[in-house]
N, C-alpha and C. Protein backbone atom coordinates (compact mmCIF):
# COMPACT_ATOMS: atom_id res chain seq x y z
N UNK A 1 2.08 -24.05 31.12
CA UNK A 1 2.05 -22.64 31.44
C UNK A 1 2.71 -21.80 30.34
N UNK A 2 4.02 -22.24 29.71
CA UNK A 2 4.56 -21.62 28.73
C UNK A 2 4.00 -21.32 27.31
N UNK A 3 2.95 -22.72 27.10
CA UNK A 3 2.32 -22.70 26.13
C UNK A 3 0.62 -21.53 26.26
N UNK A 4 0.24 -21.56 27.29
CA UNK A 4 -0.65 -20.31 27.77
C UNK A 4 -0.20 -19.02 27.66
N UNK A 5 0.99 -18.36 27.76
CA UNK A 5 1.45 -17.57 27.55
C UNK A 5 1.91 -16.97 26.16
N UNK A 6 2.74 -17.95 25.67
CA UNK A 6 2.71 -18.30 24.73
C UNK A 6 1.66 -17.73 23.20
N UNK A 7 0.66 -18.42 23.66
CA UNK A 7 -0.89 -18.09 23.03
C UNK A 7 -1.04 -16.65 23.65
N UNK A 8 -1.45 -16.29 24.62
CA UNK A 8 -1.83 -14.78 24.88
C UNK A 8 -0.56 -14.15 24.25
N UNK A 9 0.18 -14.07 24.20
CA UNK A 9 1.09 -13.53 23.36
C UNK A 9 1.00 -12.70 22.31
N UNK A 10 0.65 -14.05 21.32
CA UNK A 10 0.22 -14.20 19.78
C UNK A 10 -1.01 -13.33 19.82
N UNK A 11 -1.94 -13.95 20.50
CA UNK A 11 -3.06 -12.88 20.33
C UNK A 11 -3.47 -11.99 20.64
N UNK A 12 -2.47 -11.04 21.88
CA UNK A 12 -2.20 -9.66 22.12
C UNK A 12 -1.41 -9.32 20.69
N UNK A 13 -0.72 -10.14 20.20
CA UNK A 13 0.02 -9.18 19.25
C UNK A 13 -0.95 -9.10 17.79
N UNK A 14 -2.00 -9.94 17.28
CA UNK A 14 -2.95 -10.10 16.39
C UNK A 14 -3.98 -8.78 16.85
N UNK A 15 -4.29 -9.01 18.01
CA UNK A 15 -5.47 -7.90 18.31
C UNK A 15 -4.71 -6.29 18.53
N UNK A 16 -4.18 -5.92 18.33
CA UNK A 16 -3.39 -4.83 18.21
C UNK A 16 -2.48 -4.28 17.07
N UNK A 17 -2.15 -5.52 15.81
CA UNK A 17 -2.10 -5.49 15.09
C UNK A 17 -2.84 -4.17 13.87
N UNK A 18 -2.29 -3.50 13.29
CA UNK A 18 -2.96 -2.69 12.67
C UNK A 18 -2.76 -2.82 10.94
N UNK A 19 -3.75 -4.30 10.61
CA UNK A 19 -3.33 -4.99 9.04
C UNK A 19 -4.71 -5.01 9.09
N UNK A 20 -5.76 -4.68 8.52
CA UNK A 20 -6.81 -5.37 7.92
C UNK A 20 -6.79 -5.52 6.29
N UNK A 21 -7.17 -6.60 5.99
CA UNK A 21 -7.09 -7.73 4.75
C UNK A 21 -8.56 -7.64 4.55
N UNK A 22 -8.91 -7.07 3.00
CA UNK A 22 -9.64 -6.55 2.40
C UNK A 22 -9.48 -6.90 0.49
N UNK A 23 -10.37 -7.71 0.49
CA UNK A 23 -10.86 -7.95 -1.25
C UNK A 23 -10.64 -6.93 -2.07
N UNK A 24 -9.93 -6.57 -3.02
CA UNK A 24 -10.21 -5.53 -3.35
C UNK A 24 -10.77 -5.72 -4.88
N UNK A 25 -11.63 -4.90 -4.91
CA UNK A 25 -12.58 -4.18 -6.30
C UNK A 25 -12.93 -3.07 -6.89
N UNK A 26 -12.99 -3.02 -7.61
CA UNK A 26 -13.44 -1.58 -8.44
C UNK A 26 -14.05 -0.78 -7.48
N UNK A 27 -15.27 -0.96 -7.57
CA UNK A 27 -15.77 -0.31 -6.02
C UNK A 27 -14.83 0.44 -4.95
N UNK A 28 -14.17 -0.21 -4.63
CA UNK A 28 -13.07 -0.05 -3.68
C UNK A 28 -12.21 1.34 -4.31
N UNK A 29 -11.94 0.98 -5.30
CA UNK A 29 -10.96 1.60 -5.24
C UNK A 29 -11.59 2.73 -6.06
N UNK A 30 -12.43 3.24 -6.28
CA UNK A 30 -13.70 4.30 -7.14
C UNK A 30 -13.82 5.38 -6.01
N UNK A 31 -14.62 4.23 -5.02
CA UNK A 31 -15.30 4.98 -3.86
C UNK A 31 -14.73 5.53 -2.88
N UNK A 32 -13.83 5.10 -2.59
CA UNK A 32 -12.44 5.20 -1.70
C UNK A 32 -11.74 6.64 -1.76
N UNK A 33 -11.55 7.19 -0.42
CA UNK A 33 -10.53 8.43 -0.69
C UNK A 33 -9.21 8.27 0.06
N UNK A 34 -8.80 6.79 0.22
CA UNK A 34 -7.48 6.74 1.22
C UNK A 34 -6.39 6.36 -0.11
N UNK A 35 -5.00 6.79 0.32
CA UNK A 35 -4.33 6.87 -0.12
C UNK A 35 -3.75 5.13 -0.83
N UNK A 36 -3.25 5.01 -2.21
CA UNK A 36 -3.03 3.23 -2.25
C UNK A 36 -1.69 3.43 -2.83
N UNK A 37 -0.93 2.57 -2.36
CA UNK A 37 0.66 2.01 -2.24
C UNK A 37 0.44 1.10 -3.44
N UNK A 38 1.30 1.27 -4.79
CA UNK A 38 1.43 0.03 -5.41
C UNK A 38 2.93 -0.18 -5.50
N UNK A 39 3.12 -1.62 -4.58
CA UNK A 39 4.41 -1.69 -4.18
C UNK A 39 5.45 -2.93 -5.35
N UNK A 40 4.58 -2.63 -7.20
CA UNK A 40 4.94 -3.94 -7.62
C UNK A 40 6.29 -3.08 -8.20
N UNK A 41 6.76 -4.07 -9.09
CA UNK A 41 8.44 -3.50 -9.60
C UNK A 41 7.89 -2.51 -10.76
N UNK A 42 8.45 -1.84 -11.55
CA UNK A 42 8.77 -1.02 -12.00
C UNK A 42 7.85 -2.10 -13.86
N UNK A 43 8.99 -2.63 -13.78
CA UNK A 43 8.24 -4.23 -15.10
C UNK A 43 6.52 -4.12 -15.18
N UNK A 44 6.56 -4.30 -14.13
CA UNK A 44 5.03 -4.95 -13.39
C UNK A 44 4.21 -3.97 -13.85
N UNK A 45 4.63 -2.45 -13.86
CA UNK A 45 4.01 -1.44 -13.84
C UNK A 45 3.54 -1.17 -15.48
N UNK A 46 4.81 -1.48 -15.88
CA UNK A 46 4.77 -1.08 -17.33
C UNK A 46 3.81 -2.55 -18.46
N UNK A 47 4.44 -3.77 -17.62
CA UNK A 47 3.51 -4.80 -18.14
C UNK A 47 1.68 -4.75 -18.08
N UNK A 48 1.14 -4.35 -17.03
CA UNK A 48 0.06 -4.15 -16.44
C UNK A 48 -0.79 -2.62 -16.23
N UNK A 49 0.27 -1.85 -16.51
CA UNK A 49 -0.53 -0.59 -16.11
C UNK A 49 -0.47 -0.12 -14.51
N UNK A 50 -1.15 1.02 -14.30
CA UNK A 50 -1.56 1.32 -12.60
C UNK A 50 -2.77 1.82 -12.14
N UNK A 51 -3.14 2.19 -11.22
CA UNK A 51 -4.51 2.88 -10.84
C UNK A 51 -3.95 4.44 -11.11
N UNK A 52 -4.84 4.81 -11.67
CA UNK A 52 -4.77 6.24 -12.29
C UNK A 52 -4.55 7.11 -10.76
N UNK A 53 -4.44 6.98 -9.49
CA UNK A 53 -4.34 7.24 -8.18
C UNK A 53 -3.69 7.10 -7.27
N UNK A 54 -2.75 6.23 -7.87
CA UNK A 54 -1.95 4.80 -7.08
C UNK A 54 -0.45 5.75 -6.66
N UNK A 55 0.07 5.68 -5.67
CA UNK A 55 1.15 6.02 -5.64
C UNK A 55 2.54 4.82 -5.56
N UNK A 56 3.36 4.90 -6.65
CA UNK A 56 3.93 4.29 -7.24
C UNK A 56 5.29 3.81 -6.54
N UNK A 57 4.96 2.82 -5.60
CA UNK A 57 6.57 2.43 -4.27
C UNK A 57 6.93 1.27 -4.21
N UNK A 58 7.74 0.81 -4.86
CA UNK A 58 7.97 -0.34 -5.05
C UNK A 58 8.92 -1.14 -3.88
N UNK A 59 8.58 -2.10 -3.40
CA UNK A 59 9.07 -2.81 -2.09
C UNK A 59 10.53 -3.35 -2.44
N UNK A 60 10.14 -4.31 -3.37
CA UNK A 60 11.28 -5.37 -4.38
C UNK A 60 11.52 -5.12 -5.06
N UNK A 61 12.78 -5.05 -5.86
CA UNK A 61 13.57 -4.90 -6.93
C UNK A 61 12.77 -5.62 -7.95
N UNK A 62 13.53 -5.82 -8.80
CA UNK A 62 13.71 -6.91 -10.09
C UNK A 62 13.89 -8.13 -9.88
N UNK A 63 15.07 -7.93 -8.69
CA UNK A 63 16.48 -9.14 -8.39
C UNK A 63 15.36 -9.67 -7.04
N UNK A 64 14.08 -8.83 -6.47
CA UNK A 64 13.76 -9.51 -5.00
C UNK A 64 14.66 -9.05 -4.01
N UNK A 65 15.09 -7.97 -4.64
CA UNK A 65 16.03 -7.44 -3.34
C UNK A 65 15.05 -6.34 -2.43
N UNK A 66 15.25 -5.74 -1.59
CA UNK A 66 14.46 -4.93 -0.76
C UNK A 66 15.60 -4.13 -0.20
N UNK A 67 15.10 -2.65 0.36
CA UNK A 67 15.61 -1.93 1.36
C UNK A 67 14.48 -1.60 2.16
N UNK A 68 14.43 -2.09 3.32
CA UNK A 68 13.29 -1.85 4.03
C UNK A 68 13.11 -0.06 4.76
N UNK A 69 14.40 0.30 4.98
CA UNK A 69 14.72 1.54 5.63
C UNK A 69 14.32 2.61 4.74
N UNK A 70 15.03 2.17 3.41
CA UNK A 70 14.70 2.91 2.14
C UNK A 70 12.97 3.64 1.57
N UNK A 71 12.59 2.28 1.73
CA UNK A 71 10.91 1.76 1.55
C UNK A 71 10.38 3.17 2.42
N UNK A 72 10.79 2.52 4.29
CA UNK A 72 9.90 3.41 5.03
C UNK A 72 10.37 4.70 5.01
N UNK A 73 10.97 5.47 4.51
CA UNK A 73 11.34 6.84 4.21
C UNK A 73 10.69 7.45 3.31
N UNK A 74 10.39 6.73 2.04
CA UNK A 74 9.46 7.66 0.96
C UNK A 74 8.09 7.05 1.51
N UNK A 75 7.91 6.08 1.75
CA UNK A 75 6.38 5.72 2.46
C UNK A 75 6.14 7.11 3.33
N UNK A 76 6.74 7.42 4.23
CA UNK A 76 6.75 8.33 5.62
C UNK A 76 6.54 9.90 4.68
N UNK A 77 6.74 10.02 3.44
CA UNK A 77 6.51 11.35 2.58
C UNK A 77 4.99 11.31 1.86
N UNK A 78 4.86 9.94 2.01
CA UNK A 78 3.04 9.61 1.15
C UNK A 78 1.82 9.48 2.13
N UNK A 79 1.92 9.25 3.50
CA UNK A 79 1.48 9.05 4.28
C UNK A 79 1.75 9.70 6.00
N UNK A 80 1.31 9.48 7.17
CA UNK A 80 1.20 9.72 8.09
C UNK A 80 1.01 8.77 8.33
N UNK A 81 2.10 8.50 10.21
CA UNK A 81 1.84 7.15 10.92
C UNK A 81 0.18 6.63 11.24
N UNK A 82 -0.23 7.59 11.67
CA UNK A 82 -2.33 7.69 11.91
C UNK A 82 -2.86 7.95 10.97
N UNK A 83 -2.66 7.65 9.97
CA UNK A 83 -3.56 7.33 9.03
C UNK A 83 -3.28 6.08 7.76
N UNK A 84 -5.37 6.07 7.66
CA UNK A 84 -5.09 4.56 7.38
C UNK A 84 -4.38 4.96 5.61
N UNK A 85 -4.13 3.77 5.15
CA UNK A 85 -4.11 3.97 3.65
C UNK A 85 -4.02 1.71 3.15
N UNK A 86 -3.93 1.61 1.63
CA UNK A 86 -3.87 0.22 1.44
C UNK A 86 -3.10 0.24 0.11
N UNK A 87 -2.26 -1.18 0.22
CA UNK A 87 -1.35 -1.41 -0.69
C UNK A 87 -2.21 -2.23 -1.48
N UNK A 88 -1.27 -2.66 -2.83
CA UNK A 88 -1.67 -3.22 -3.64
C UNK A 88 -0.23 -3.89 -4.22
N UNK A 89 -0.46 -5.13 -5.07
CA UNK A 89 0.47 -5.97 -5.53
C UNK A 89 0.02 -6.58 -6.91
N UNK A 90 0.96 -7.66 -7.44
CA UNK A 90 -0.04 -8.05 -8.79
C UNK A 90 -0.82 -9.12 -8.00
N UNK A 91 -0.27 -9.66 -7.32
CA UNK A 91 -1.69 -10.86 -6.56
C UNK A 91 -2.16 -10.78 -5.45
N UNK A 92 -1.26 -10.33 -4.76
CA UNK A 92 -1.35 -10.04 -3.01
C UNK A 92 -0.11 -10.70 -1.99
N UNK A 93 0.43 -12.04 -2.85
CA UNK A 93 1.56 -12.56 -2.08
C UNK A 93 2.61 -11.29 -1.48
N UNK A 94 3.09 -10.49 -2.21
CA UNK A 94 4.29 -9.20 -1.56
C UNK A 94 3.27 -8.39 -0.72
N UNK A 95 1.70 -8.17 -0.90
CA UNK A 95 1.29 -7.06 0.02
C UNK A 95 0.83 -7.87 1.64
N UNK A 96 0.92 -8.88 1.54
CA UNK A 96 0.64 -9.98 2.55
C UNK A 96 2.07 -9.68 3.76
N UNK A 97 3.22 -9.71 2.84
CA UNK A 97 4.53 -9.72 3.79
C UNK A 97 4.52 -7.91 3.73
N UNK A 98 4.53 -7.31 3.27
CA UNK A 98 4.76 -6.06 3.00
C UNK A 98 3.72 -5.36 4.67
N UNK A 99 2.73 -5.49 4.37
CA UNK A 99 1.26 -5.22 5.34
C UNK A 99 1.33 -5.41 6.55
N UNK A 100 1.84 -6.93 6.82
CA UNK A 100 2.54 -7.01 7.93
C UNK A 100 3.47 -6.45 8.37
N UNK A 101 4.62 -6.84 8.01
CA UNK A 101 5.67 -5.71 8.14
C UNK A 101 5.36 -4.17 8.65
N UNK A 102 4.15 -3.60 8.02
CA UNK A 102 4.06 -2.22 8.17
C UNK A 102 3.42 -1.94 9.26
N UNK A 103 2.21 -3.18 9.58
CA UNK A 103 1.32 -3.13 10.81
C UNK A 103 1.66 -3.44 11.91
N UNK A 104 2.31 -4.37 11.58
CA UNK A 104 2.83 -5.33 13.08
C UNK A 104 4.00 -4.88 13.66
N UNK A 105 5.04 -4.74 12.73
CA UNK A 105 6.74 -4.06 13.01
C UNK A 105 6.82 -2.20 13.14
N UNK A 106 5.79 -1.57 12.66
CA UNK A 106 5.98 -0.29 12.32
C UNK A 106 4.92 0.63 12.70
N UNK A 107 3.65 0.14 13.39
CA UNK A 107 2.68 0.52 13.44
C UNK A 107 1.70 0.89 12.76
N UNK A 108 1.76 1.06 11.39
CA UNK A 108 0.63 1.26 10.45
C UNK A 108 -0.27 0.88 10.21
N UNK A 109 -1.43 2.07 9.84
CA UNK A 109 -2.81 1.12 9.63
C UNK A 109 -3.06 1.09 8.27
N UNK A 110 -2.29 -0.17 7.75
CA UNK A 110 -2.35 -0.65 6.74
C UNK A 110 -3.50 -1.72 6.48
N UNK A 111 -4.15 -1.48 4.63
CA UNK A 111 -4.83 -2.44 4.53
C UNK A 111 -4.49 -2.99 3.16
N UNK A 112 -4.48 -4.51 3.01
CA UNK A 112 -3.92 -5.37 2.55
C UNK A 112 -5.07 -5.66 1.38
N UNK A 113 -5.09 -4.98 0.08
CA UNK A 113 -6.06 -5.43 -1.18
C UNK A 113 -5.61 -6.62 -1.23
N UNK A 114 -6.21 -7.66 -0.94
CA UNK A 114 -6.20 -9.05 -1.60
C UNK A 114 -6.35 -9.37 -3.14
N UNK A 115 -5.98 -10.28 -3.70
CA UNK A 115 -6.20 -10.50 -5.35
C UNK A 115 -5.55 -9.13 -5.96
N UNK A 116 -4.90 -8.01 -5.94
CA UNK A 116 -4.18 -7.20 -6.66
C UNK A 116 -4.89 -6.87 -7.68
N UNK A 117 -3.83 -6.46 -8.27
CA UNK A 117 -4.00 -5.65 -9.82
C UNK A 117 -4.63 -7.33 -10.78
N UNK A 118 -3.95 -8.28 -10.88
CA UNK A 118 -4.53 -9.55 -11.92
C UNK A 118 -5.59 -9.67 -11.45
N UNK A 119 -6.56 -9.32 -10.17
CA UNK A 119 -7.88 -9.49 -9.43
C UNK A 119 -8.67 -7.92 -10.35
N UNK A 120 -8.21 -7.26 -9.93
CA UNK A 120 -8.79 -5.83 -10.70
C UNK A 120 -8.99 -6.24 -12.02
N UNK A 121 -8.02 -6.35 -13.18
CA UNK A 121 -7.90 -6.49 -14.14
C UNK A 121 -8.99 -7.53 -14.45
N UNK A 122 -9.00 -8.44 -14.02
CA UNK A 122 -10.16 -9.52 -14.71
C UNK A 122 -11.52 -9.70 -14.36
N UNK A 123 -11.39 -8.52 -13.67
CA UNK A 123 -13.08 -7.93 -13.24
C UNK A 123 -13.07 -6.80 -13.85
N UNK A 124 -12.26 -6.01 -14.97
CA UNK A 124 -12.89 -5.25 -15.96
C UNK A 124 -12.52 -4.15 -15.50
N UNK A 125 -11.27 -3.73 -13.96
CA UNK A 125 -11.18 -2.23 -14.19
C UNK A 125 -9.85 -2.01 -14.90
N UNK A 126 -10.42 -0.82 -15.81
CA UNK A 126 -9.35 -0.22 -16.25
C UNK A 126 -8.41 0.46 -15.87
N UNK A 127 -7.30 0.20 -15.91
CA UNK A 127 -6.28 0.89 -15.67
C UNK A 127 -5.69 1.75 -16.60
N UNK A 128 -4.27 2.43 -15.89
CA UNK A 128 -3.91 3.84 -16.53
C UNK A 128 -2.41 3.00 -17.24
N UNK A 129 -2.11 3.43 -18.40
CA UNK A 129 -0.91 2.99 -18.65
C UNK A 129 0.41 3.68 -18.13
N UNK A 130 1.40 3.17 -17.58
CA UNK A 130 2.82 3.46 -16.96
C UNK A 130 3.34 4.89 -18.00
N UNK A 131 3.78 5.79 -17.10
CA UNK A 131 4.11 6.36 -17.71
C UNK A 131 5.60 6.96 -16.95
N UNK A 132 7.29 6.35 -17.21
CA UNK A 132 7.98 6.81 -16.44
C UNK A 132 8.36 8.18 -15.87
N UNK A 133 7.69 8.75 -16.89
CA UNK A 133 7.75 10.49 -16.20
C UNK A 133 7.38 10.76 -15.39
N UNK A 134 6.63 10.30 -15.43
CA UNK A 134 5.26 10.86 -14.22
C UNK A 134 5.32 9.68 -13.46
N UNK A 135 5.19 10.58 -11.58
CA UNK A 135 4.88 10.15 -10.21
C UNK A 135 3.09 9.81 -10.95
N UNK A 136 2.42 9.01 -10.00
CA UNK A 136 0.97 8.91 -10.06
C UNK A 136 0.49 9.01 -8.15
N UNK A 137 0.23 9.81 -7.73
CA UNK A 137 0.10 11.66 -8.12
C UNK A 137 1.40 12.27 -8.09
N UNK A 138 1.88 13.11 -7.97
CA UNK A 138 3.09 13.95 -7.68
C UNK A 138 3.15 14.37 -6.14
N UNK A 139 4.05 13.56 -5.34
CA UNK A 139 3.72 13.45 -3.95
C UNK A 139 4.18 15.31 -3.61
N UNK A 140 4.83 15.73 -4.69
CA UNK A 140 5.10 17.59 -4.03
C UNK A 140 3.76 18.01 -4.03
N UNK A 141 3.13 18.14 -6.05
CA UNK A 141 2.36 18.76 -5.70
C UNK A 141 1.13 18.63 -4.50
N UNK A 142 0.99 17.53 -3.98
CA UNK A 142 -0.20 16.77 -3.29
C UNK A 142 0.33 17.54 -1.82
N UNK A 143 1.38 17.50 -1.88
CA UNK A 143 2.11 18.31 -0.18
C UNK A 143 1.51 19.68 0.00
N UNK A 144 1.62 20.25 -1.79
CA UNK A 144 1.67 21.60 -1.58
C UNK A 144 0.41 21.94 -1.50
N UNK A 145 -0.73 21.10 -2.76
CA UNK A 145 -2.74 21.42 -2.22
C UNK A 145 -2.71 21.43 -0.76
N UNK A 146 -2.05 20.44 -0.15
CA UNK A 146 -2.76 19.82 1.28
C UNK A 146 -2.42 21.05 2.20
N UNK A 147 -1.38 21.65 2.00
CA UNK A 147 -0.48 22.74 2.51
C UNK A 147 -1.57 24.12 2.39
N UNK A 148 -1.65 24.17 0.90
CA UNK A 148 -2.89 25.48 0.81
C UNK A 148 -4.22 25.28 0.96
N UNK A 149 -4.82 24.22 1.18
CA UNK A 149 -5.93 23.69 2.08
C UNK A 149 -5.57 23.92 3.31
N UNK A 150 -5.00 23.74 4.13
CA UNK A 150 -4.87 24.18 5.43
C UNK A 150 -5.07 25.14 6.05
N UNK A 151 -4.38 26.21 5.10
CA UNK A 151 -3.95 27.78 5.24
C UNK A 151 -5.59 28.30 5.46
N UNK A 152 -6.14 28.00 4.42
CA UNK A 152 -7.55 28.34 3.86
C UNK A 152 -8.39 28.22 5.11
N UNK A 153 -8.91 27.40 6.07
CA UNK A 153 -9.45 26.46 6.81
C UNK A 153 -8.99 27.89 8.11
């Protein structure tokens, strides 16, 4: 009986779950108008580049350290709880724990690019080179269009 329960459990908590795990490709990320989390370190960024779109939030340190509280506070300035958006990583291992975390523990409808940026990259899309000045977009100005779009409407 415990083990029946048990199971319904798990799979009340899977089917309510709000993670879908998604390949990601050029395509994807071209055609796409939802918002993308690149949650690699700062290194990562500058070694590899970013999506010319990407908003730039890094989960883990250098050291693999995390502030999770930290995380969901500037996340909560890039996004809305109801709405979807998808992270990205250099492979997918951090957006795997990250995704979860956001879907399962936090409610988000997060979606999980599989294969990352080294998946992008060796299918030929180009990326934007790191640039520490610059947010990729500037989460003010993006507040303030969305703000005078509204007004307008």
């Amino acid at each position: 009986m415990k083990k029946i329960l048990l199971s319904l459990w798990l799979l009340s908590s899977v089917a309510f779950s709000e993670v879908t795990n998604m390949e990601v490709t050029k395509e994807f990320i071209e055609a796409n108008k939802i918002k993308i989390i690149d949650i690699r370190t700062e290194q990562e960024w500058i070694m590899m580049g970013v999506l010319p779109s990407a908003y730039l939030l890094t989960f883990f340190d250098e050291d693999q350290e995390y502030s999770p509280k930290m995380f969901l506070k500037e996340l909560d300035k890039i996004v809305k709880k109801d709405e979807q958006f998808a992270i990205i990583s250099n492979s997918a291992s951090r957006t795997k724990l990250v995704s979860n975390f956001l879907g399962k523990k936090h409610d988000y409808k997060v979606i999980n690019l599989t294969g990352g940026m080294v998946k992008l990259i060796k299918d030929g899309y180009s990326v934007k080179v790191y640039d520490p000045s610059k947010i990729y977009p500037i989460v003010e100005e993006l507040k303030a269009s969305e703000e005078d779009n509204s007004t307008k409407e």
